[in-house]
Protein backbone atom coordinates (compact mmCIF):
# COMPACT_ATOMS: atom_id res chain seq x y z
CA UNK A 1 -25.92 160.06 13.80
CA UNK A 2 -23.32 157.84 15.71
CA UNK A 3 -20.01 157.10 13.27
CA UNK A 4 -20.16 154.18 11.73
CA UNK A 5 -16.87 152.03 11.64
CA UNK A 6 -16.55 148.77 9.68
CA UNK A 7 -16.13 145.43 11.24
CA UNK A 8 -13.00 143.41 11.51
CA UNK A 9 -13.66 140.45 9.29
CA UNK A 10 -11.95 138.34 6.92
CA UNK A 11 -14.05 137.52 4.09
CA UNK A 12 -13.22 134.54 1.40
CA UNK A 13 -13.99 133.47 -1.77
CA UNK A 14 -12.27 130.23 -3.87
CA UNK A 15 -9.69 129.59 -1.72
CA UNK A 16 -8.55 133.84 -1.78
CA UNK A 17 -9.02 135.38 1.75
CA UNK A 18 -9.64 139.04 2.57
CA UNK A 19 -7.98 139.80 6.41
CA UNK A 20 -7.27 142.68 8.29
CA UNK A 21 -3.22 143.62 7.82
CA UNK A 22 -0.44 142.39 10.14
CA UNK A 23 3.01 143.41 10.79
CA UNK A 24 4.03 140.10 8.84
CA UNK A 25 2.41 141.61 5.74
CA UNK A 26 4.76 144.69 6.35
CA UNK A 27 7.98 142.77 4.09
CA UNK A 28 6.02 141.55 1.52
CA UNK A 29 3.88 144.93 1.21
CA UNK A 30 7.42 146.68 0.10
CA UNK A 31 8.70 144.52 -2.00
CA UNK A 32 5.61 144.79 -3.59
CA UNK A 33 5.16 148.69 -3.15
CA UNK A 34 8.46 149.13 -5.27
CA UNK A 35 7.40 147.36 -8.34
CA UNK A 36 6.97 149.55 -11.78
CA UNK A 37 3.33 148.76 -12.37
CA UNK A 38 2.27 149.72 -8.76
CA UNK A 39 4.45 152.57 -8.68
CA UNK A 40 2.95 154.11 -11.81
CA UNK A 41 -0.79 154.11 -10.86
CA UNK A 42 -0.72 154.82 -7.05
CA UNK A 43 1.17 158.09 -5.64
CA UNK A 44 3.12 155.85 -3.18
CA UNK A 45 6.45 156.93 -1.74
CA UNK A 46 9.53 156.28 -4.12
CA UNK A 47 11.64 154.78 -2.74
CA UNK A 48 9.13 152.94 -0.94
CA UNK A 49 10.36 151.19 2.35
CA UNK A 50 10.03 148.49 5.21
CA UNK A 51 8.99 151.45 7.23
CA UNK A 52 6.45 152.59 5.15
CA UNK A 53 5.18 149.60 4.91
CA UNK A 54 5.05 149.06 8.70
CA UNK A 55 3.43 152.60 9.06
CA UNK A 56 0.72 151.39 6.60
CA UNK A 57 0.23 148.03 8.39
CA UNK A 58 0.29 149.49 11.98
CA UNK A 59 -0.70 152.79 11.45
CA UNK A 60 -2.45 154.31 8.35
CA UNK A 61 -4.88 150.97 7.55
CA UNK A 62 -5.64 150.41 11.39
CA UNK A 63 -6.37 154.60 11.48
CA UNK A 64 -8.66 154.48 8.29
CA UNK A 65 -10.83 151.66 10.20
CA UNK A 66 -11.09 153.06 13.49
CA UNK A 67 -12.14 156.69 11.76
CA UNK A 68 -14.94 155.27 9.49
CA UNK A 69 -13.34 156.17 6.58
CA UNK A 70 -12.87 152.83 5.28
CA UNK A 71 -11.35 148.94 5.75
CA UNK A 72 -8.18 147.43 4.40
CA UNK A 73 -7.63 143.86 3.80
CA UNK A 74 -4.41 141.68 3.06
CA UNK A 75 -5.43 140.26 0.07
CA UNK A 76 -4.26 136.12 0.74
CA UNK A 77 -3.72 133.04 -1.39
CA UNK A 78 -2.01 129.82 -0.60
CA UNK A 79 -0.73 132.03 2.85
CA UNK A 80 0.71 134.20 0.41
CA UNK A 81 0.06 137.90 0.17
CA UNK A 82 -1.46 138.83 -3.37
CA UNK A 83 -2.29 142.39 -2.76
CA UNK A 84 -4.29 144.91 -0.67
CA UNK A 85 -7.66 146.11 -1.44
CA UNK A 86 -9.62 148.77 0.46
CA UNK A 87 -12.63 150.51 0.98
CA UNK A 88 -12.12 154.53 1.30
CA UNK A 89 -14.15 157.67 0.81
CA UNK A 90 -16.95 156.19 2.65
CA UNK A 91 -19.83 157.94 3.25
CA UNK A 92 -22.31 156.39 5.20
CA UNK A 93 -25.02 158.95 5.09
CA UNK A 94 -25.07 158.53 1.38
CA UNK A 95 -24.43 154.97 2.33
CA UNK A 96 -21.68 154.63 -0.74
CA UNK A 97 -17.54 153.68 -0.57
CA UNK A 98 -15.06 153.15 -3.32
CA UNK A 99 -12.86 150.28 -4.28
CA UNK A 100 -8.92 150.23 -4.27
CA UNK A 101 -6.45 147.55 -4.76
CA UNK A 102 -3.33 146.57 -6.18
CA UNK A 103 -2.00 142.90 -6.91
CA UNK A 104 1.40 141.35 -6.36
CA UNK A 105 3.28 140.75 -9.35
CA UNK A 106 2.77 137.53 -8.93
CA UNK A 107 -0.93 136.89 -8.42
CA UNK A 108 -1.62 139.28 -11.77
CA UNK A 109 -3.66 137.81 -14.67
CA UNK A 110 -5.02 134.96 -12.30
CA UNK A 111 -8.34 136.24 -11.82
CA UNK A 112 -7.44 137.29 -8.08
CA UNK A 113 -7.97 140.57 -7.58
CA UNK A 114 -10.79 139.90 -9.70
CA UNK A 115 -12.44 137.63 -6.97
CA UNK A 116 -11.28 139.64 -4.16
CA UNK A 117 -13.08 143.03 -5.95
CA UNK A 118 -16.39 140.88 -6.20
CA UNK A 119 -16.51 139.38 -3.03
CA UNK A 120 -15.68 142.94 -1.21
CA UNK A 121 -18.40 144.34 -3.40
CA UNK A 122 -21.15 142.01 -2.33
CA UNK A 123 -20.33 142.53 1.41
CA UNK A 124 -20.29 145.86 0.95
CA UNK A 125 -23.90 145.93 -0.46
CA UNK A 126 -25.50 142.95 0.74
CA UNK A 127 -23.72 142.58 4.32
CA UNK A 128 -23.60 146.08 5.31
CA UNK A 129 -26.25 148.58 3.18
CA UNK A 130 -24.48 150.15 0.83
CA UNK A 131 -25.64 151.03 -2.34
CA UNK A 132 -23.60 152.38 -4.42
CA UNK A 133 -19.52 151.06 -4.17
CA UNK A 134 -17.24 153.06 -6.55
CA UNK A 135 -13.96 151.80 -8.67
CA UNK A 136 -11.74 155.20 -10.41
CA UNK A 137 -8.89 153.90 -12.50
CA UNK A 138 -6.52 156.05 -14.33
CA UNK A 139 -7.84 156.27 -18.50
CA UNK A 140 -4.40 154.23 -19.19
CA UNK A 141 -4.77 151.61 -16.58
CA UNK A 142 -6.05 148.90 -18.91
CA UNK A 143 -5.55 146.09 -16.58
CA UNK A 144 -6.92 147.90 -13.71
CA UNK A 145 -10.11 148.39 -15.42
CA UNK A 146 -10.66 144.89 -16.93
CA UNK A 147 -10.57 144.13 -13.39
CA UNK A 148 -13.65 146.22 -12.71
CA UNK A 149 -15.37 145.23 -15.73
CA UNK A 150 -15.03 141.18 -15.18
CA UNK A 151 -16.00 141.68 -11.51
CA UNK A 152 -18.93 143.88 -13.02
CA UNK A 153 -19.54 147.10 -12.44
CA UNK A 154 -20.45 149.96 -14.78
CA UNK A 155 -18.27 152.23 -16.52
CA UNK A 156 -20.04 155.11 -15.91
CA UNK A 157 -17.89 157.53 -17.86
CA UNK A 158 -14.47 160.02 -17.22
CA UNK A 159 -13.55 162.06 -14.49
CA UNK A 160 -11.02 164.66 -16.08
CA UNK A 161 -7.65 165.64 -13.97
CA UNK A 162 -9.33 163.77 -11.52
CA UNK A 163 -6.53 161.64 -10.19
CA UNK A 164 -2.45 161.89 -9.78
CA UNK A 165 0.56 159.58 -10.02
CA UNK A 166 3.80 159.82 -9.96
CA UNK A 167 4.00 161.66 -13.79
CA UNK A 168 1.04 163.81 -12.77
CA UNK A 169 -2.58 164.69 -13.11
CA UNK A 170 -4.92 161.92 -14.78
CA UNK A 171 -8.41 161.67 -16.18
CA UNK A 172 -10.29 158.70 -14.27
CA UNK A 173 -12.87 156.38 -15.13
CA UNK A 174 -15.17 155.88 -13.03
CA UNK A 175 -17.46 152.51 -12.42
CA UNK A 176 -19.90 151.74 -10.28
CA UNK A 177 -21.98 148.86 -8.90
CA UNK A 178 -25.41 148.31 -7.28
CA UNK A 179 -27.24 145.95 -5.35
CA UNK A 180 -28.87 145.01 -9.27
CA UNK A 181 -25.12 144.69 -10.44
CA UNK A 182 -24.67 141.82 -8.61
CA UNK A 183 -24.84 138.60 -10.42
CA UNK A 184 -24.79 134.89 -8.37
CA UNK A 185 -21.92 134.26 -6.18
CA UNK A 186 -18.42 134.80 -6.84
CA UNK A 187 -19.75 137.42 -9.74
C-alpha cells in the first residue's frame, strides 16, 4: 500500500479558518504555549520558547504531514490565531485518526474550538474516508471534554494511566465519532 499523506488545505467554518502553520504563527504559538491551562494538559516544554515554537511551525507540524502521521492547522479568527488543532495517530489501514487542540486564552468559551473540532471531523470522514476520528482528554479536563461533547462525539469510556502531563500519569477519556455521528453542517 503506497503512504498516504494528507492534503494541504485550509478548511472554514463561520468565519473560523483551519490553515497549514507559518513562521508568523511561531510568536503567537509561545505566548500561548506558556499559559497555565495549556501547560497543565499537554507535556509541552516549560519554559516553552520562540524557538520551540519555530521548531513546531517549521519543523515538527510540516514533519508529521509529510510522514502520514497526521495534519496541523493554525486555528484562525478575525486573522488572529485561536489555537492549533491536529490530526495524529493516523492509521490509514484502519482508516481512523485522533483529534488534538488547544485554544488561545482568548478565543476560550466562544464556541471556537468547538467549530474548528466539527468541521475537522467532517473532513476527516466525509472528505477523506475515515471512519472512526478519536478525541482522549485527561478525566480532569472538564473544558476539554465539553468541547468534544458539543461538537458530538461519544464518550466511549476511560483509558487508565493512559496519558501524561506535566504532574504525571492520567486516566483518559476517550470519545469517538462516526460517519452516523455527524449531524447537519457546522454540527
Amino acid at each position: 500500500m503506497a503512504e498516504e499523506i494528507f492534503p494541504t488545505v485550509s478548511l472554514e467554518i463561520d468565519g473560523i479558518v483551519l490553515r497549514p502553520l507559518t513562521e508568523a504563527d511561531a510568536a503567537p504559538i509561545a505566548t500561548c504555549c506558556t499559559d497555565e491551562l495549556i501547560q497543565r494538559w499537554l507535556p509541552l516544554p516549560n519554559p516553552y520558547t520562540l524557538d520551540d515554537a519555530r521548531q513546531f511551525c517549521l519543523e515538527l507540524a510540516p514533519g508529521q504531514q509529510a510522514s502520514g502521521n497526521g495534519v496541523v492547522f493554525g486555528i484562525e479568527v478575525g486573522g488572529r490565531l485561536a489555537g492549533v488543532i491536529d490530526l495524529k495517530r493516523t492509521d490509514w489501514r484502519a482508516r481512523t485518526t485522533e483529534i488534538g487542540y488547544w485554544a488561545a486564552p482568548w478565543a476560550r468559551g466562544r464556541g471556537v474550538i468547538r467549530r474548528a473540532v466539527s468541521r475537522l471531523s467532517r473532513w476527516a470522514i466525509e472528505d477523506l474516508g475515515f471512519v472512526r476520528v478519536e478525541i482522549r482528554v485527561a478525566t480532569e479536563n472538564v473544558d476539554s471534554q465539553r468541547v468534544a461533547e458539543a461538537a458530538g462525539f461519544v464518550n466511549e469510556g476511560v483509558l487508565r494511566n493512559a496519558g501524561y502531563i506535566h504532574a504525571g500519569r492520567v486516566d483518559l477519556i476517550v470519545y469517538s465519532c462516526i460517519d452516523a455521528d455527524l449531524g447537519g453542517e457546522g454540527a
